[in-house]
C-alpha atoms as a PDB file:
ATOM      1  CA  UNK A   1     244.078  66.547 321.850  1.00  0.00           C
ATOM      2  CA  UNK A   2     243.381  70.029 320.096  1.00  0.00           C
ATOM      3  CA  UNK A   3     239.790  71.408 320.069  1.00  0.00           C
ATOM      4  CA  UNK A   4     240.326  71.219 315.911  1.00  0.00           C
ATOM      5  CA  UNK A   5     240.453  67.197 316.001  1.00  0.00           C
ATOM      6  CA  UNK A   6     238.048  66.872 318.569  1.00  0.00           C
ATOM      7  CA  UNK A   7     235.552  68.982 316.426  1.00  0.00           C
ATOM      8  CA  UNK A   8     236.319  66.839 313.456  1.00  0.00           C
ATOM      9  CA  UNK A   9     236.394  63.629 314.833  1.00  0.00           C
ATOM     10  CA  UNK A  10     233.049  64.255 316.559  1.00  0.00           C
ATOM     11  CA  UNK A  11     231.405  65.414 313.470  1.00  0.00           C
ATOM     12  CA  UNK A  12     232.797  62.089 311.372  1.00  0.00           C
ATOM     13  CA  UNK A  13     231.546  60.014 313.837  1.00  0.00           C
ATOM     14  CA  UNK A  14     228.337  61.559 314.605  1.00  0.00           C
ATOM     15  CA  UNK A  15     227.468  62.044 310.923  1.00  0.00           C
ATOM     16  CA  UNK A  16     228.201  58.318 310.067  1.00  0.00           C
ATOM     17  CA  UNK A  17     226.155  56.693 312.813  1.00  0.00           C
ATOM     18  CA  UNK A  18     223.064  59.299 312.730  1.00  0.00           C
ATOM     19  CA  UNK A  19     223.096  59.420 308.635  1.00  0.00           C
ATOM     20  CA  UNK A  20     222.501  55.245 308.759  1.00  0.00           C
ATOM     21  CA  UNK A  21     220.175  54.725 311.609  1.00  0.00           C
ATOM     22  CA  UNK A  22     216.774  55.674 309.803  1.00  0.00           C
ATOM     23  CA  UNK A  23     218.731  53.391 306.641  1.00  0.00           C
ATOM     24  CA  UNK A  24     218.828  50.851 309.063  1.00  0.00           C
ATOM     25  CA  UNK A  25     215.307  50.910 310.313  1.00  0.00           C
ATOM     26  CA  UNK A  26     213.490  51.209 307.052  1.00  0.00           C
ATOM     27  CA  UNK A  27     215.597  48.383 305.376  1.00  0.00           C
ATOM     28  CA  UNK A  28     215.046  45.997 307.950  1.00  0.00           C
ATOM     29  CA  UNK A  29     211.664  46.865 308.331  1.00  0.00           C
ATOM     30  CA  UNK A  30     210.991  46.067 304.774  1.00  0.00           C
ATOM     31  CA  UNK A  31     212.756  42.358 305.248  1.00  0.00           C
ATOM     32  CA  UNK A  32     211.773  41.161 309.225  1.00  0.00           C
ATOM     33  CA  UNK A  33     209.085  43.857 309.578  1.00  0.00           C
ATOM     34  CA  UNK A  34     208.265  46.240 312.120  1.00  0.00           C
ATOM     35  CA  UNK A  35     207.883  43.814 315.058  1.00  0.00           C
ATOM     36  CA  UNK A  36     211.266  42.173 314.888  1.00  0.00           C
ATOM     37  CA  UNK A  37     212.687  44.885 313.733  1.00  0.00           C
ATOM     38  CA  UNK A  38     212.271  46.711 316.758  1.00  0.00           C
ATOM     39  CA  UNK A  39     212.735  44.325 318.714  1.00  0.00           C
ATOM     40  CA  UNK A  40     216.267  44.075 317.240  1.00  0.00           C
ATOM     41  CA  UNK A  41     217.042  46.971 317.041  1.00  0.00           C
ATOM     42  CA  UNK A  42     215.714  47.946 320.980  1.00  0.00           C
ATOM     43  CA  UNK A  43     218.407  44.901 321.974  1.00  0.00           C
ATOM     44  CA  UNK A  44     221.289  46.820 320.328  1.00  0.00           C
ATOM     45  CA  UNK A  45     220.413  49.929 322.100  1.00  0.00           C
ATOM     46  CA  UNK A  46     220.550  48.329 326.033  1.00  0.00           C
ATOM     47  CA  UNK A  47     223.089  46.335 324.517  1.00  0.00           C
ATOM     48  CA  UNK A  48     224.926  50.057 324.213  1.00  0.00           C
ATOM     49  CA  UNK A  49     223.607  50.744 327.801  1.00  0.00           C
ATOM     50  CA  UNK A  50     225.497  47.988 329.174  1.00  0.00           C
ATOM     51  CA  UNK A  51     228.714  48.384 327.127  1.00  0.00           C
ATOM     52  CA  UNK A  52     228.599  52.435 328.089  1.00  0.00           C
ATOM     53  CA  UNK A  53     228.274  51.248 331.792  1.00  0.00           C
ATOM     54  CA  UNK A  54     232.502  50.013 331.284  1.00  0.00           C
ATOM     55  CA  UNK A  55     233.790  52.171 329.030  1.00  0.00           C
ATOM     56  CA  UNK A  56     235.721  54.446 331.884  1.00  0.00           C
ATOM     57  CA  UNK A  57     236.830  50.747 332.948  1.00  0.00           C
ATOM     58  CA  UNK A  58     237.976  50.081 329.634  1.00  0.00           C
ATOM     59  CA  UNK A  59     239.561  52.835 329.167  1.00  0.00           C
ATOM     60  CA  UNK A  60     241.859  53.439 332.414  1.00  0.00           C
ATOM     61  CA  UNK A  61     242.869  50.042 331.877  1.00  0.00           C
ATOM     62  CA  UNK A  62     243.798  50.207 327.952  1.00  0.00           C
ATOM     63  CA  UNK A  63     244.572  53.900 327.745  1.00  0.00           C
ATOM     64  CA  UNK A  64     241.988  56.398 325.782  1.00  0.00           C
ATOM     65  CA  UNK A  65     244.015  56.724 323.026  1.00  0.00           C
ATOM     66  CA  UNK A  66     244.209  52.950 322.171  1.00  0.00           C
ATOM     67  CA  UNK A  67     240.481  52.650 322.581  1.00  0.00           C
ATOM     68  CA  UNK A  68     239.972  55.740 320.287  1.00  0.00           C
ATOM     69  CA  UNK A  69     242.021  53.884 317.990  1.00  0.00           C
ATOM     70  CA  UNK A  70     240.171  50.846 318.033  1.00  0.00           C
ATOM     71  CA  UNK A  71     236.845  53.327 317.637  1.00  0.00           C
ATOM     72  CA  UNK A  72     238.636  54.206 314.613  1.00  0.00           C
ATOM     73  CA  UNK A  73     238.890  50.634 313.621  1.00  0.00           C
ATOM     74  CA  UNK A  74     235.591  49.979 314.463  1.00  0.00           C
ATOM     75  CA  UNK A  75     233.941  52.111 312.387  1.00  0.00           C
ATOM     76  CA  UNK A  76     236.263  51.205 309.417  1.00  0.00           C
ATOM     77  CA  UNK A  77     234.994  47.801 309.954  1.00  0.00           C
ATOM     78  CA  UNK A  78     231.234  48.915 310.303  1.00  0.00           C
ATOM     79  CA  UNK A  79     231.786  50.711 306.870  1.00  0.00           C
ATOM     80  CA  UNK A  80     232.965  47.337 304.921  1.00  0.00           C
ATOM     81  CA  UNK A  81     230.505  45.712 306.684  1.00  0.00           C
ATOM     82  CA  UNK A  82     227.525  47.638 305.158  1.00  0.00           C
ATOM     83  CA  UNK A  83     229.568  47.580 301.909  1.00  0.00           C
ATOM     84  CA  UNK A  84     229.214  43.382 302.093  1.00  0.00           C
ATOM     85  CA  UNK A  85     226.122  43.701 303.086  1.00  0.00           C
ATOM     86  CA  UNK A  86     224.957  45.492 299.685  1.00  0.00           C
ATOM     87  CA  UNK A  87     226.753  43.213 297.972  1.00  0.00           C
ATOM     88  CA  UNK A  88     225.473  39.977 299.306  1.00  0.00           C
ATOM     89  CA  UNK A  89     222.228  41.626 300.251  1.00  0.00           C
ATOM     90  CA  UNK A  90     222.179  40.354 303.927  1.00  0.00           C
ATOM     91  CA  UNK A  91     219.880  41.629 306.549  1.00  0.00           C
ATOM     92  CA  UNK A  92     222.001  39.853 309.162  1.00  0.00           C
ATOM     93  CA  UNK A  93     224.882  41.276 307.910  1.00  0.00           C
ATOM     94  CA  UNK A  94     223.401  44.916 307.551  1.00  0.00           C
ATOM     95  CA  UNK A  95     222.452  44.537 311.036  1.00  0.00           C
ATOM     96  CA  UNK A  96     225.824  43.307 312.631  1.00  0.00           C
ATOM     97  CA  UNK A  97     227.672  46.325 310.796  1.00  0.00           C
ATOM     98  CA  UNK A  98     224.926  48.839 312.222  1.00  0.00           C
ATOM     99  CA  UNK A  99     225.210  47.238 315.842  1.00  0.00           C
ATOM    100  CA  UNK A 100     229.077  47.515 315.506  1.00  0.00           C
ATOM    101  CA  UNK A 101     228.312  51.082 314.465  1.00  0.00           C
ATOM    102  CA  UNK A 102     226.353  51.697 317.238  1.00  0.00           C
ATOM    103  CA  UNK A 103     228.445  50.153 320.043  1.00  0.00           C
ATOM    104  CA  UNK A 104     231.326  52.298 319.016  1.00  0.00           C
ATOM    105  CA  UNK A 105     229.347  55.477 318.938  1.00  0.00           C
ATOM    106  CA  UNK A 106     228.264  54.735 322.307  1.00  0.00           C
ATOM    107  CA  UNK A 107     232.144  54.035 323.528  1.00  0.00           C
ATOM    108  CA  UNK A 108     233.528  57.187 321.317  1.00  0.00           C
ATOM    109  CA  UNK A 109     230.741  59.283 323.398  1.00  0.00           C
ATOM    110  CA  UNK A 110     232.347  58.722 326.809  1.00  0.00           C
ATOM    111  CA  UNK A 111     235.546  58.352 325.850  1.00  0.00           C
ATOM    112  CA  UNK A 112     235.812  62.021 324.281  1.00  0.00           C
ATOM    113  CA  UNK A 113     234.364  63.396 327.180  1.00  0.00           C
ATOM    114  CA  UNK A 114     236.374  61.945 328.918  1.00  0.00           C
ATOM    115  CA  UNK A 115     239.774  62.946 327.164  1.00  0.00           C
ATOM    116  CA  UNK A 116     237.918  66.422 327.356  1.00  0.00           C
ATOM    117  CA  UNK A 117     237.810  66.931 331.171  1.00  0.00           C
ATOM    118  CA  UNK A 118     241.760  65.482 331.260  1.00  0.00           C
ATOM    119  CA  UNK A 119     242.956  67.778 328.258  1.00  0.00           C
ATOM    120  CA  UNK A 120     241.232  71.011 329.478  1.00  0.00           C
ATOM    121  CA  UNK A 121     240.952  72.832 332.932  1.00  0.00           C
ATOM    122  CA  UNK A 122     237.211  72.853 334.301  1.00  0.00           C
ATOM    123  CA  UNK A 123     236.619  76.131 333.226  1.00  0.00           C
ATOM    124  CA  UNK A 124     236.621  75.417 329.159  1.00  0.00           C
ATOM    125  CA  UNK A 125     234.940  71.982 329.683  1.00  0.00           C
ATOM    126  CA  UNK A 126     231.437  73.535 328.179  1.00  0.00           C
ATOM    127  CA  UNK A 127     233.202  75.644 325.777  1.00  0.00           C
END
């Protein structure tokens, strides 16, 4: 993997999930309010805990490159999601496409990292 796509592909993903989350928050504040909200919104986040606990699992038995790939997918899906969610102006919806959002944000996190250490001696890991 060359530092060029890693750099890109980081900044795609990160931009996509951290430009919807306050989107996210505010909308379904404004429908469930603040209480449930949270309380969603809390249960995707250790949902992410628990799913970042396998990833390495996941991925030595899959292959890194076909779980990136099904990132990739992911986040396609997360996108039509929110699109449907407009359109039909579901809160349930709205919140499944951010949850999918998150969970593969969470999985493209230690998956890169991991593709970094096996891609680059130990030395350039922090560069």
């Amino acid at each position: 993997m060359k530092r060029s796509y890693r750099y890109l592909s980081d900044v795609i993903i990160y931009v996509s999930f951290f430009s919807w989350f306050p989107f996210v928050a505010i909308h379904l504040n404004k429908v469930w309010g603040g209480t449930l909200t949270g309380a969603l919104l809390s249960l995707v986040a250790v949902l992410s805990v628990l799913i970042s606990l396998n990833v390495a699992r996941l991925a030595d038995h899959y292959s890194k490159k076909k779980v990136l790939d099904a990132i990739y997918v992911s986040y396609i899906l997360a996108s039509a999601l929110f699109i449907l969610s407009f359109l039909y102006d579901s809160p349930v919806l709205y919140l499944a496409a951010f949850s999918l959002l998150s969970w593969a944000f969470t999985i493209y996190f230690s998956v890169s990292k991991a593709i970094v250490s096996d891609t680059f001696p130990a030395e350039e890991w922090k560069r």
